[in-house]
N, C-alpha and C. Protein backbone atom coordinates (compact mmCIF):
# COMPACT_ATOMS: atom_id res chain seq x y z
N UNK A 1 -107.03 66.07 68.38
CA UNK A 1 -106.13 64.98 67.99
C UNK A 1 -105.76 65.13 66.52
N UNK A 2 -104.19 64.70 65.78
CA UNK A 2 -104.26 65.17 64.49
C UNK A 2 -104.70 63.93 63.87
N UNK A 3 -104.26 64.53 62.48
CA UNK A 3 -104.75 63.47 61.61
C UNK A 3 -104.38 61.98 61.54
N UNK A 4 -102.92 62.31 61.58
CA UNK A 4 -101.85 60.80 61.61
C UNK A 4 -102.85 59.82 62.96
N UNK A 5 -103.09 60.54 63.68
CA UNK A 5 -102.93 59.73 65.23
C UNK A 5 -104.44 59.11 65.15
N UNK A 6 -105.84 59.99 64.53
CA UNK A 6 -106.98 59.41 64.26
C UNK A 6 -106.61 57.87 62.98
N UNK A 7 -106.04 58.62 62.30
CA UNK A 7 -105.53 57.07 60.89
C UNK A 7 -104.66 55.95 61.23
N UNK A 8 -103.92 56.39 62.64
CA UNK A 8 -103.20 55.39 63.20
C UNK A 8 -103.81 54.37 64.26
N UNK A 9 -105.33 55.33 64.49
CA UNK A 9 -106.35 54.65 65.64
C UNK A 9 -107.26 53.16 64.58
N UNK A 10 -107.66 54.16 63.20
CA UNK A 10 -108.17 53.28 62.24
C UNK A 10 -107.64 52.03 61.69
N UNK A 11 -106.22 51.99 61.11
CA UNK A 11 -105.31 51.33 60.96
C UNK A 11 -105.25 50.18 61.48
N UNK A 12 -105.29 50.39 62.94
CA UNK A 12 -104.58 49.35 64.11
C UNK A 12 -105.84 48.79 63.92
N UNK A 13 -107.42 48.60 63.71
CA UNK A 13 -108.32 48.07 63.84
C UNK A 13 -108.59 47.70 62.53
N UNK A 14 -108.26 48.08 61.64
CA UNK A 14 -108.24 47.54 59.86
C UNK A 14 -107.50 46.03 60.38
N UNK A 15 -105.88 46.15 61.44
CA UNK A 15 -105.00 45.32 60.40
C UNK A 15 -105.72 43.93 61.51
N UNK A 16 -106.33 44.27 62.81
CA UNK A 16 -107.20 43.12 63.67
C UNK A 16 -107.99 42.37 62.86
N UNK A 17 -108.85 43.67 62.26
CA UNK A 17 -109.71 42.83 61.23
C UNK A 17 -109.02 41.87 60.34
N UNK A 18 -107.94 42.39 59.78
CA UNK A 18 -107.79 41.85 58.19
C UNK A 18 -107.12 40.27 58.61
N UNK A 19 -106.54 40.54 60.54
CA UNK A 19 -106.03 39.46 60.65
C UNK A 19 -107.24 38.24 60.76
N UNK A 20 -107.98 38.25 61.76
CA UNK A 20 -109.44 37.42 61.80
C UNK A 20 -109.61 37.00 60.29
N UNK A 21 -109.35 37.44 59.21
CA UNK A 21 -109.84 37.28 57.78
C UNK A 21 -108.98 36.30 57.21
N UNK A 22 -107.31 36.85 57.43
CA UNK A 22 -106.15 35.76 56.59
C UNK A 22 -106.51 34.21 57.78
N UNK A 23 -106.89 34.54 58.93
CA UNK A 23 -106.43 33.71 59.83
C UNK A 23 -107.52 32.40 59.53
N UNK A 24 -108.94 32.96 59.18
CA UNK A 24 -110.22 32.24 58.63
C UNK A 24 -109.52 32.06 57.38
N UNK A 25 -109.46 32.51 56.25
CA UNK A 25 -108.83 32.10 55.06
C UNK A 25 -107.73 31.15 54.47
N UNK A 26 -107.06 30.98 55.49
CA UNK A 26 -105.67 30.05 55.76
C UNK A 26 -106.59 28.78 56.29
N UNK A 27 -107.07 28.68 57.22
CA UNK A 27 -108.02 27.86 57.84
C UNK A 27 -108.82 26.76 56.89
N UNK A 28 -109.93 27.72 55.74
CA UNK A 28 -110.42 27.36 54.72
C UNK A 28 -109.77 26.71 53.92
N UNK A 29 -108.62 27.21 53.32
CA UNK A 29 -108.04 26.82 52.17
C UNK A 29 -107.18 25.48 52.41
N UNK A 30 -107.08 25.57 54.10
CA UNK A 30 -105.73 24.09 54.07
C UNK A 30 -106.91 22.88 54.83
N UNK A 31 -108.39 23.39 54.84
CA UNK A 31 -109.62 22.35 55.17
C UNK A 31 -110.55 22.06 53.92
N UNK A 32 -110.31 22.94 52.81
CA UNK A 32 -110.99 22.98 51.76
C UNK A 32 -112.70 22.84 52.17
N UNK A 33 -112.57 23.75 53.15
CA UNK A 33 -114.12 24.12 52.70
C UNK A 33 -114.25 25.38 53.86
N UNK A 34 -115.14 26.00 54.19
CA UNK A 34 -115.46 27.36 54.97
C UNK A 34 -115.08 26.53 56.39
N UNK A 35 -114.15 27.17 57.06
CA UNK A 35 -113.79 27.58 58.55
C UNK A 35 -114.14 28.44 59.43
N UNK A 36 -114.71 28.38 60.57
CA UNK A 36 -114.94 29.22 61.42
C UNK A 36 -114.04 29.55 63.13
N UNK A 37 -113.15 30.03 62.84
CA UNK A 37 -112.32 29.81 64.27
C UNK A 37 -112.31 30.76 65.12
N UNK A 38 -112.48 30.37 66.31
CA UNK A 38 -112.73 31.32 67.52
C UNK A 38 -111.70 32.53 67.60
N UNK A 39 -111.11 32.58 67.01
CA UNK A 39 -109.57 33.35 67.23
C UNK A 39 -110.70 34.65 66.16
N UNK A 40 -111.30 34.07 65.39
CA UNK A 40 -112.42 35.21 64.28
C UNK A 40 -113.23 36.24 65.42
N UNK A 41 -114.03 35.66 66.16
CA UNK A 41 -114.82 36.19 67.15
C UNK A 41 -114.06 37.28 68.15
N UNK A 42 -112.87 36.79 68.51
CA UNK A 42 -112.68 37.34 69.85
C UNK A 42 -111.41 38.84 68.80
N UNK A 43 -110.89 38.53 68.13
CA UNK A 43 -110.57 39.33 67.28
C UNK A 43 -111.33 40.74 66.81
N UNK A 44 -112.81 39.99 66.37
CA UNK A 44 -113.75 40.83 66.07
C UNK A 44 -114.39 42.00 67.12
N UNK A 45 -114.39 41.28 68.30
CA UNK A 45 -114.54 41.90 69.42
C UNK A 45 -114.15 43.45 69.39
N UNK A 46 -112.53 43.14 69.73
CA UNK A 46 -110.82 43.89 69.90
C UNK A 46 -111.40 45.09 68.78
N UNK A 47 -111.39 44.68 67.66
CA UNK A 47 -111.17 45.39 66.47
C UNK A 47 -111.96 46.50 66.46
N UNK A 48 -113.77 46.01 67.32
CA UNK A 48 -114.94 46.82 66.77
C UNK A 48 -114.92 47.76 67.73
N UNK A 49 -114.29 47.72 68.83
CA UNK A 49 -114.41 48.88 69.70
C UNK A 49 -113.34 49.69 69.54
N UNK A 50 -111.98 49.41 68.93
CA UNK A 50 -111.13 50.10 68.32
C UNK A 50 -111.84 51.14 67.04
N UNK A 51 -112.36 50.26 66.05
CA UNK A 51 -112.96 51.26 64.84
C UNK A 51 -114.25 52.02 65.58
N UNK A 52 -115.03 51.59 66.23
CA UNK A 52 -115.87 52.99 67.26
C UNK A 52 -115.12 53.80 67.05
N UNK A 53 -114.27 53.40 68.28
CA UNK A 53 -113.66 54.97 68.63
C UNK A 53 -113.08 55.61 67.14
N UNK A 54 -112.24 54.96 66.74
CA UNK A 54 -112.27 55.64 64.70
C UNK A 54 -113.45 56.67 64.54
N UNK A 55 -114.08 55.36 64.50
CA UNK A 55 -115.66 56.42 64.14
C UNK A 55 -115.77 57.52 64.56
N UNK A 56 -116.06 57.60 66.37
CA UNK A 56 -116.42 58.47 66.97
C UNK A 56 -115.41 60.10 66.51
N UNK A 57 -114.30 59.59 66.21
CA UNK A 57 -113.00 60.89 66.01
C UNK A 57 -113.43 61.18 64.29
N UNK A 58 -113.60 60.73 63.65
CA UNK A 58 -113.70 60.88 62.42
C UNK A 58 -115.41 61.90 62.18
N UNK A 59 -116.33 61.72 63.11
CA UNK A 59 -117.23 61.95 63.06
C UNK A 59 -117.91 61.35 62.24
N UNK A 60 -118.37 60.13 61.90
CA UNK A 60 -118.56 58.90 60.94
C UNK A 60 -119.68 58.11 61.56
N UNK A 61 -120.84 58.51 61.62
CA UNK A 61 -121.97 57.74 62.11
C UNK A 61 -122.03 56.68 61.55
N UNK A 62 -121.84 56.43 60.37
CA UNK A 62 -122.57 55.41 59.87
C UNK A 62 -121.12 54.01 60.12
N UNK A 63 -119.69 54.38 60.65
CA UNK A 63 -119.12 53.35 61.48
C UNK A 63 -119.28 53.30 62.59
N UNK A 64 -119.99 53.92 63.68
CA UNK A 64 -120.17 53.83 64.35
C UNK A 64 -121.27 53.02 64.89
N UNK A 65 -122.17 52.89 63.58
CA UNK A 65 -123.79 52.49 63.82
C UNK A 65 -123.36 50.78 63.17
N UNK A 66 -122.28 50.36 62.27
CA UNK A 66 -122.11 49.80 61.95
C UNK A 66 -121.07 48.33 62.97
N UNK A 67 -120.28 49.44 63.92
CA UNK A 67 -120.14 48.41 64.76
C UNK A 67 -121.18 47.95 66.07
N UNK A 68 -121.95 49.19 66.27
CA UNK A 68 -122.53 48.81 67.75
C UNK A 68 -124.51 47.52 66.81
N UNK A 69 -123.96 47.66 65.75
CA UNK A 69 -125.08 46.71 64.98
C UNK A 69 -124.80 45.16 65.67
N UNK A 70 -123.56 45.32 65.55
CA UNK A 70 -122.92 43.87 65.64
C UNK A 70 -122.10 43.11 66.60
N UNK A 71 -121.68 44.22 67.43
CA UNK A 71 -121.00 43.81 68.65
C UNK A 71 -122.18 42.59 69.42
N UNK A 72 -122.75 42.42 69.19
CA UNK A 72 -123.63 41.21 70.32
C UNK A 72 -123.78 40.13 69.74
N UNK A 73 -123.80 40.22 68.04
CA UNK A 73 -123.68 38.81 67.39
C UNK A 73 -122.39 38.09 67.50
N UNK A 74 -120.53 39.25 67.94
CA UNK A 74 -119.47 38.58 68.07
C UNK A 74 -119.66 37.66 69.11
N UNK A 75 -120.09 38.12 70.37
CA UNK A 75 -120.25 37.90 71.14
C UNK A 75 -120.93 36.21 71.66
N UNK A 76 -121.99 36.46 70.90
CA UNK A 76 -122.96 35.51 70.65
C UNK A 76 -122.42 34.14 70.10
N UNK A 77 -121.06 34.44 69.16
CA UNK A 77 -120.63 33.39 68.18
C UNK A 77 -120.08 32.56 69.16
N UNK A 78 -119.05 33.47 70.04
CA UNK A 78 -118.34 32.74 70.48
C UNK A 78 -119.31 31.55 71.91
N UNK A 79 -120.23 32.67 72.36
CA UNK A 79 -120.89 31.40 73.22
C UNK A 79 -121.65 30.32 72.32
N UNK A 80 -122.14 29.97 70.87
CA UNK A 80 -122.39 28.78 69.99
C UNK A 80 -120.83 28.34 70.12
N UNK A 81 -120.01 28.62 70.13
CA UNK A 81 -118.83 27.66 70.30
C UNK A 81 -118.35 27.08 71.52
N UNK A 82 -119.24 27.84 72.52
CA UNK A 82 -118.84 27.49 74.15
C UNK A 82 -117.28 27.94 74.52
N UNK A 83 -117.12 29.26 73.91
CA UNK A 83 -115.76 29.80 73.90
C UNK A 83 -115.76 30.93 75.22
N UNK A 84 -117.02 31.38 75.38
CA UNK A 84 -117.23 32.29 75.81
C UNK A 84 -116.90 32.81 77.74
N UNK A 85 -117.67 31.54 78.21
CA UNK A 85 -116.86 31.23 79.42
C UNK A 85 -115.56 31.07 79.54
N UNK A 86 -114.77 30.68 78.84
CA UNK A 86 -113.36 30.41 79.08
C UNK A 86 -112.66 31.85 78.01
N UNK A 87 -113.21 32.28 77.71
CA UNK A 87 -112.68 33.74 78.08
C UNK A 87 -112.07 34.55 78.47
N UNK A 88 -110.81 34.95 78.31
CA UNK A 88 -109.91 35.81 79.18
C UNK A 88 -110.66 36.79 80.20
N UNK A 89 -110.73 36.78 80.99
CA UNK A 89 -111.40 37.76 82.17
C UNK A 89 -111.31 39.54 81.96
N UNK A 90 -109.80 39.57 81.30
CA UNK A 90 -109.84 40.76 81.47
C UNK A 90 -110.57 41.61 80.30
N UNK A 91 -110.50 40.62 78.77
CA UNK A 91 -111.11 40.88 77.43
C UNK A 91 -112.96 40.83 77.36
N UNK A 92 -113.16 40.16 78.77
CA UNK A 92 -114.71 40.22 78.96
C UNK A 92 -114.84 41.36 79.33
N UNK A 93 -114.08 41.59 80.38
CA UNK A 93 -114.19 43.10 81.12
C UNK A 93 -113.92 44.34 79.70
N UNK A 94 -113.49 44.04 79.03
CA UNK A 94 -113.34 45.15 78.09
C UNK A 94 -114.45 45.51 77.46
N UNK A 95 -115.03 43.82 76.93
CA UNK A 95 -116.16 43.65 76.15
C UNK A 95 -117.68 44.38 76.25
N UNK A 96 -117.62 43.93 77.96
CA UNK A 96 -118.70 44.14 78.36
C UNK A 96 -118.82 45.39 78.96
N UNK A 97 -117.66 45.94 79.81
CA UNK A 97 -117.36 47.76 79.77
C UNK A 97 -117.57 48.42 78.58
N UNK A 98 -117.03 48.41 77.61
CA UNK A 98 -116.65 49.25 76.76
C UNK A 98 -118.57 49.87 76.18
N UNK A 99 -119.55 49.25 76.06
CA UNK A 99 -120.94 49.77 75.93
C UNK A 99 -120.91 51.05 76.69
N UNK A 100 -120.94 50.22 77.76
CA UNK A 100 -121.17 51.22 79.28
C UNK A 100 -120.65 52.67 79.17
N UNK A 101 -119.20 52.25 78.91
CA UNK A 101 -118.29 53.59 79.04
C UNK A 101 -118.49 54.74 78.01
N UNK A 102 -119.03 53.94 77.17
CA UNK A 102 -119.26 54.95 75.55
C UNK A 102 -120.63 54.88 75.92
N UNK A 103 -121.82 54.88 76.44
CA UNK A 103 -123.16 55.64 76.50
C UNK A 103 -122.73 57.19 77.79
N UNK A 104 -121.70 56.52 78.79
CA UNK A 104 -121.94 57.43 79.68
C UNK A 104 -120.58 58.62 79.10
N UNK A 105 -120.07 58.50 78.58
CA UNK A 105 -119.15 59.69 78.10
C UNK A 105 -119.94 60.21 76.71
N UNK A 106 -120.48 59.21 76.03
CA UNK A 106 -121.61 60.00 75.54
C UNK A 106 -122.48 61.66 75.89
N UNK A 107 -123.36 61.07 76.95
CA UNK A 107 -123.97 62.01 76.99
C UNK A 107 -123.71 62.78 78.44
N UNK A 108 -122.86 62.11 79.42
CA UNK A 108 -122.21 63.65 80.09
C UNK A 108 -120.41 64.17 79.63
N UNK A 109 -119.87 63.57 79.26
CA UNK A 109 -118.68 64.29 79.07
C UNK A 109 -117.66 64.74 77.78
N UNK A 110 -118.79 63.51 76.61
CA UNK A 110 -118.40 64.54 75.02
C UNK A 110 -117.85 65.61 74.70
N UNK A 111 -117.19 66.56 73.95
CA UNK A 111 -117.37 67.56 73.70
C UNK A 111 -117.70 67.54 71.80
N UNK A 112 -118.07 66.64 71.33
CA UNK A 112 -118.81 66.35 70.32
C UNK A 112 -119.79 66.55 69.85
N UNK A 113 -120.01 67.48 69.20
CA UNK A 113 -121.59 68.16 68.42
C UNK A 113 -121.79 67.22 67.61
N UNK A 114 -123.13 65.70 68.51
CA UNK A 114 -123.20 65.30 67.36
C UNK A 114 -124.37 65.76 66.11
N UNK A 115 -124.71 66.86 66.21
CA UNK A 115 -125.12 67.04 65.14
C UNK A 115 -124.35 67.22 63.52
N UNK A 116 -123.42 67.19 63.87
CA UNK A 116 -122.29 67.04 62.97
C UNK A 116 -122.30 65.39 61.98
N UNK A 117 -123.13 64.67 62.86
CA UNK A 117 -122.96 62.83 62.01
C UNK A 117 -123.61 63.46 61.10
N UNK A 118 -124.94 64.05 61.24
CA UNK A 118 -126.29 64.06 60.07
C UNK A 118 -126.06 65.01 59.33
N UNK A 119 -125.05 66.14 59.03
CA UNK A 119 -125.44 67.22 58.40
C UNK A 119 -123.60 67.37 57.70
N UNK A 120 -123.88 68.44 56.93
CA UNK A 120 -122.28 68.86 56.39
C UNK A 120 -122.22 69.88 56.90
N UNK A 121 -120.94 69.79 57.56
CA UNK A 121 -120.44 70.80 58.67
C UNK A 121 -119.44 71.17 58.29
N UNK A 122 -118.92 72.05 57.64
CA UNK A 122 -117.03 72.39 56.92
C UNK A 122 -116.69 71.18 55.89
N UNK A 123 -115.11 71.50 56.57
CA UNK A 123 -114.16 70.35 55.92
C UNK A 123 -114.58 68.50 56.51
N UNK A 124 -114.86 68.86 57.73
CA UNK A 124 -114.90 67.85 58.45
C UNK A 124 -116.20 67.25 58.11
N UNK A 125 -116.97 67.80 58.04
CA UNK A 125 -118.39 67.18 57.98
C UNK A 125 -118.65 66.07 56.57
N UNK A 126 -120.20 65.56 56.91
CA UNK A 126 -120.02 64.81 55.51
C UNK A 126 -121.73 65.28 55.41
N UNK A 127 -121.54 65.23 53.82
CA UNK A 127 -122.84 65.81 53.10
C UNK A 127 -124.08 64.93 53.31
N UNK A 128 -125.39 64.84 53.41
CA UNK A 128 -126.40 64.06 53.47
C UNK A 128 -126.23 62.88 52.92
N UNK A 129 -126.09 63.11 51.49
CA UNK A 129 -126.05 61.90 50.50
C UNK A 129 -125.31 61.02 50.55
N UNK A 130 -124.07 61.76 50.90
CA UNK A 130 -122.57 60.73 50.89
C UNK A 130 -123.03 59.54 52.16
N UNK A 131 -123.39 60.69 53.49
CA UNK A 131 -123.56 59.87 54.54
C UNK A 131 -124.76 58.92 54.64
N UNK A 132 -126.17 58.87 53.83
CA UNK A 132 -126.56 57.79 53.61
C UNK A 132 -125.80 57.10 52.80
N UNK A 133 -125.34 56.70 51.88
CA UNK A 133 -124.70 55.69 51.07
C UNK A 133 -124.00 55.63 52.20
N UNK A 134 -123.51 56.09 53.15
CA UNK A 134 -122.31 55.29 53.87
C UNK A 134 -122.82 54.32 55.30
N UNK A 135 -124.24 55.10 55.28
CA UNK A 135 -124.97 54.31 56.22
C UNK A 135 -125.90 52.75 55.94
N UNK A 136 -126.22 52.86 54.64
CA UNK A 136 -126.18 51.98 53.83
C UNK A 136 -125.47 50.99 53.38
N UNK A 137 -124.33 51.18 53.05
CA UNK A 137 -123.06 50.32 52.91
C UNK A 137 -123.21 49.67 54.15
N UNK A 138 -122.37 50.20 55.28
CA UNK A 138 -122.96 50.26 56.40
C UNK A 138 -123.57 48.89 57.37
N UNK A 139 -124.49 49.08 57.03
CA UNK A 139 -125.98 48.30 57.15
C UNK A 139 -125.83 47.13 56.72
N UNK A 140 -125.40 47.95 55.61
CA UNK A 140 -125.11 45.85 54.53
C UNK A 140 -124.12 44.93 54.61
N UNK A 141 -122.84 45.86 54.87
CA UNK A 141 -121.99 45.10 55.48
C UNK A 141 -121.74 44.61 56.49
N UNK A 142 -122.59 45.03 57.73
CA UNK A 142 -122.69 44.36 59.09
C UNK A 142 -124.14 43.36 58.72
N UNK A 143 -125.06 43.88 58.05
CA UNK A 143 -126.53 42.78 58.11
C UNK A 143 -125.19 41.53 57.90
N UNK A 144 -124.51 41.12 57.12
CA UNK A 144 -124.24 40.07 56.86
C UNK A 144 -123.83 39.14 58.26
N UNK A 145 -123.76 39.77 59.62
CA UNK A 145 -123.66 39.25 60.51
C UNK A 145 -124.85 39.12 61.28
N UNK A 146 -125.92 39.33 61.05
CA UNK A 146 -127.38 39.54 61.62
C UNK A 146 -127.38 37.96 60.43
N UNK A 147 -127.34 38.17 59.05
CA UNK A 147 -127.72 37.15 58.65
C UNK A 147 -126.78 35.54 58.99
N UNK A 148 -125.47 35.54 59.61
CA UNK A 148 -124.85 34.71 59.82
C UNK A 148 -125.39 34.64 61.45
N UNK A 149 -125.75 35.15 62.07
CA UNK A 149 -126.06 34.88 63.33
C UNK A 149 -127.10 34.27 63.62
N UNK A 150 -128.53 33.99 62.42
CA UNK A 150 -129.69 33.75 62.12
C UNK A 150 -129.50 32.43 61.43
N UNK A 151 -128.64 32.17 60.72
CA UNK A 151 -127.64 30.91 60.24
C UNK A 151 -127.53 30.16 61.33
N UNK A 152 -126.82 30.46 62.00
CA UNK A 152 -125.74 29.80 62.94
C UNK A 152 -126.55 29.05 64.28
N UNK A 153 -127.79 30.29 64.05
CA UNK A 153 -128.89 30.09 65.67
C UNK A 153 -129.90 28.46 64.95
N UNK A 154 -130.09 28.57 63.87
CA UNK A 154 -130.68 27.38 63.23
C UNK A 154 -129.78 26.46 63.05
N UNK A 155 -128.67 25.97 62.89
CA UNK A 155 -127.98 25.34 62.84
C UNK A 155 -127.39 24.79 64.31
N UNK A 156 -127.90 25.51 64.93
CA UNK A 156 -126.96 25.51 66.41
C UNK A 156 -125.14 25.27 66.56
N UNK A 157 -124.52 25.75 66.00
CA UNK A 157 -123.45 25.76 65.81
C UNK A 157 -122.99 27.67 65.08
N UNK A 158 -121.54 28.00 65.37
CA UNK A 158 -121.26 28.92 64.80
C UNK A 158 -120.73 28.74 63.29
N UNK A 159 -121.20 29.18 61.95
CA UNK A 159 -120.85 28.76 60.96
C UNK A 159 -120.97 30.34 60.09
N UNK A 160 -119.52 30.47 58.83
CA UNK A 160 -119.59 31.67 57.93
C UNK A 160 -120.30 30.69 57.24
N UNK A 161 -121.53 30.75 56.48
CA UNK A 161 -121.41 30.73 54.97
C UNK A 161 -121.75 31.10 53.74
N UNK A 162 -121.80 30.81 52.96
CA UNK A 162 -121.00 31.51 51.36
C UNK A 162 -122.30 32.32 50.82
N UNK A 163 -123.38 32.51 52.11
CA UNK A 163 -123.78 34.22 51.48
C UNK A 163 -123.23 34.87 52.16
N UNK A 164 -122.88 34.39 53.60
CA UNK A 164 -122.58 35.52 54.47
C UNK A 164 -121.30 36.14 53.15
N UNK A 165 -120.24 35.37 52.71
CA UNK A 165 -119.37 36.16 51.67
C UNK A 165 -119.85 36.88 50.34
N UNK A 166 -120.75 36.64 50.00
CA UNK A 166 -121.51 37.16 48.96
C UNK A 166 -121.78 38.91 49.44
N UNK A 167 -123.09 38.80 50.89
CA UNK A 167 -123.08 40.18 51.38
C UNK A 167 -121.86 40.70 51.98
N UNK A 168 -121.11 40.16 51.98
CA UNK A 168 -119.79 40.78 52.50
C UNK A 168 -119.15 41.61 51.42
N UNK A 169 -119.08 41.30 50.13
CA UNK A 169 -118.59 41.74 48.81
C UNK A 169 -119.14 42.75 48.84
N UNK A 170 -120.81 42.42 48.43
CA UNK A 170 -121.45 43.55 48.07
C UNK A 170 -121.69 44.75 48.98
N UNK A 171 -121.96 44.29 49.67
CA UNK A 171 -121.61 45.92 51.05
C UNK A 171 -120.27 46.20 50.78
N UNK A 172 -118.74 45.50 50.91
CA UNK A 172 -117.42 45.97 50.53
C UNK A 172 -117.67 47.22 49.14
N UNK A 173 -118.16 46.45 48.14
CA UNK A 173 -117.79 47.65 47.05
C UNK A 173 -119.04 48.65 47.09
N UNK A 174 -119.96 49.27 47.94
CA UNK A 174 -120.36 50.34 48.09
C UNK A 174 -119.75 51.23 49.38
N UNK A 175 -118.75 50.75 49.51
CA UNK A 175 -118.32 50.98 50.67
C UNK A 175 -116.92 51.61 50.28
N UNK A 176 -116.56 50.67 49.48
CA UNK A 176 -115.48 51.24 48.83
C UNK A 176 -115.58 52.55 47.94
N UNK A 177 -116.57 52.79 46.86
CA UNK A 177 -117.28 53.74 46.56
C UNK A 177 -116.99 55.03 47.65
N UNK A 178 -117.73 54.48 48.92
CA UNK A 178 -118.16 55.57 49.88
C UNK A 178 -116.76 56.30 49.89
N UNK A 179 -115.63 55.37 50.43
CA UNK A 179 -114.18 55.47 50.98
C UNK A 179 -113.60 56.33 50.18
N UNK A 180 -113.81 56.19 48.73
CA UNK A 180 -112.95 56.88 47.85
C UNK A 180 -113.33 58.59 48.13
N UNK A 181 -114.98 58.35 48.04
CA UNK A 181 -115.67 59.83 47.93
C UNK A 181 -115.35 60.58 49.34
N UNK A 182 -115.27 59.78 50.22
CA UNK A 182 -114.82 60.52 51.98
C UNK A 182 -113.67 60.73 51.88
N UNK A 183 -112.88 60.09 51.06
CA UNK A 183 -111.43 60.54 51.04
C UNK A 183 -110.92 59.78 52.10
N UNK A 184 -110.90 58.77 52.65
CA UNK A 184 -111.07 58.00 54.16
C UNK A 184 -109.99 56.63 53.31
N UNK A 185 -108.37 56.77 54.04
CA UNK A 185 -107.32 55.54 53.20
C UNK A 185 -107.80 54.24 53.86
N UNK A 186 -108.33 54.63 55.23
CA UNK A 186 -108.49 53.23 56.45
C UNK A 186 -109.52 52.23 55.92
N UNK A 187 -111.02 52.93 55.09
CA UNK A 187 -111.65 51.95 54.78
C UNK A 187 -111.61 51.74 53.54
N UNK A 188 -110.96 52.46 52.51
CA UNK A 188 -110.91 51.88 51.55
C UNK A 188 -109.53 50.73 51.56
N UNK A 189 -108.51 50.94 52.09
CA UNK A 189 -107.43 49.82 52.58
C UNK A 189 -108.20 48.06 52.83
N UNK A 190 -109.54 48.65 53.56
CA UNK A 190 -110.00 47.64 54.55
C UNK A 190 -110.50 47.15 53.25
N UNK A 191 -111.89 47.41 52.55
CA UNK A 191 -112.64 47.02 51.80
C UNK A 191 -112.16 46.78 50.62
N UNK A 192 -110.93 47.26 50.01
CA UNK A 192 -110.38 46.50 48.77
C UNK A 192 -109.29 45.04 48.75
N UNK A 193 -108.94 45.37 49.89
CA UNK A 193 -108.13 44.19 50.43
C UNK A 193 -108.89 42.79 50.63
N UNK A 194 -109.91 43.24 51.64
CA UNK A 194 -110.59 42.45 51.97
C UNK A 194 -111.34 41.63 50.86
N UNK A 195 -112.20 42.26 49.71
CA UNK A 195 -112.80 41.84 49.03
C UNK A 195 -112.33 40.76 48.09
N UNK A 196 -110.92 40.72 48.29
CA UNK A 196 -110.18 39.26 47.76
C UNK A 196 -110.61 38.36 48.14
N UNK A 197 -110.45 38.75 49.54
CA UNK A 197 -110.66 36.98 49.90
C UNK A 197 -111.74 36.75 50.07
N UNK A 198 -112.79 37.65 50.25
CA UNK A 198 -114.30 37.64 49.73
C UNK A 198 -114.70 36.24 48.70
N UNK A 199 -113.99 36.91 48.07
CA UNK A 199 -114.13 36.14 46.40
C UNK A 199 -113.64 34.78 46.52
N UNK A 200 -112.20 34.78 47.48
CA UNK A 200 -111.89 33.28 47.62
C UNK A 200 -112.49 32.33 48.10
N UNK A 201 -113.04 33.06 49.22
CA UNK A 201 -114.23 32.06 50.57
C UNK A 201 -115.66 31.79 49.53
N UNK A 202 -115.96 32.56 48.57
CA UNK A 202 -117.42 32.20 47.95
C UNK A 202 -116.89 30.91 47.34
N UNK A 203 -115.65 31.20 46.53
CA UNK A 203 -115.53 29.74 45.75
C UNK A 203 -115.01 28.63 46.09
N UNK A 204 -113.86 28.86 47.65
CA UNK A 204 -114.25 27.47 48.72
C UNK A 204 -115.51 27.35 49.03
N UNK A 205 -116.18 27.68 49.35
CA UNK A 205 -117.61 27.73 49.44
C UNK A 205 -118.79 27.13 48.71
N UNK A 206 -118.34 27.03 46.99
CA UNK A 206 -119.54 26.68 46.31
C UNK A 206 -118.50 25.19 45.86
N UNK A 207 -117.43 25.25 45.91
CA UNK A 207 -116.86 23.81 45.50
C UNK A 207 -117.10 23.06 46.74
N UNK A 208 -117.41 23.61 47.93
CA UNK A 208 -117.73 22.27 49.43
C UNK A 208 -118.81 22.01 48.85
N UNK A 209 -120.01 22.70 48.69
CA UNK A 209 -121.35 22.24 48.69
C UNK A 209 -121.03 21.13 47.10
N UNK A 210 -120.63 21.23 46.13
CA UNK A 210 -120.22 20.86 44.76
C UNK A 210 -119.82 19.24 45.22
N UNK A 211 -119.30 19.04 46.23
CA UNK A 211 -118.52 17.78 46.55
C UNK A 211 -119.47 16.69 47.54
């Protein structure tokens, strides 16, 4: 597959994301305080099995490890909202296929050396170091949904808040870091963009609690 058509796979799952983000952000700003709307979840869904497959073509473990971290907390949000049953049928079927289909093309019908995630392999490959920091980033930028899901389960309700934006930042700019050094336009697009409104949601965020 060429290049355009892998960056055009990335792209289309950047602009899902970035929408879930303006769509929460618009939300916030005209409620003046942190919003959480289901349209975030099921978005998130769409997006993360789109950037997989990114991953998987890019040869990019550490997005790959980064969505299948989190695919069960989207999931999860939307049943704290009782969204989950009423569900489009066919977007469950995607949801809940799409695991399935990627363990079993995995390991019988790949033609993917993945020894290629862990090691530097040519042009394509990525060096040890780079690829921890990117697994790292990684990590930190999805924990922030392990830690909002751990939120949300004590609260009994689905709720962002204003650490989940805090670790969202800070995983963004090692990430961004990573993006520049991979040479990769899709996540650095994602993570500099994004990190705006990062910044906006912390300070709706600390003026709700302020009031």
């Amino acid at each position: 597959m060429s290049d355009w058509m892998i960056y055009a796979i990335g792209f289309t799952a950047q602009i899902i994301f970035a929408s879930r983000i303006i769509i929460q952000w618009f939300k916030s700003e005209k409620a003046h305080q942190l919003k959480t709307p289901v349209i975030f979840w099921r978005l998130s869904l769409i997006a993360a099995i789109i950037f997989f497959i990114y991953g998987y073509l890019r040869k990019d473990f550490s997005i790959m490890l980064g969505q299948a971290i989190i695919y069960y907390v989207f999931i999860r949000n939307l049943q704290l909202q009782n969204k989950w049953k009423s569900t489009h049928v066919l977007l469950k079927a995607i949801v809940i296929g799409f695991p399935v289909f990627a363990a079993l093309y995995a390991i019988f019908w790949s033609p993917q050396d993945f020894n290629l995630l862990f090691s530097q392999q040519g042009e394509e490959g990525i060096a040890t170091w780079l690829m921890l920091i990117g697994v790292f980033g990684q990590i930190l930028y999805t924990g922030r949904f392990i830690y909002q899901w751990i939120y949300s389960e004590r609260k009994h309700q689905s709720k962002l808040p204003v650490t989940f934006w805090n670790i969202s930042l800070a995983g963004s700019v090692i990430l961004i870091y990573y993006a520049i050094t991979r040479e990769d336009p899709v996540l650095f697009a994602s993570h500099a963009g994004g990190s705006v409104i990062y910044i906006r949601n912390i300070y709706i965020g600390i003026k709700e609690k302020e009031q």
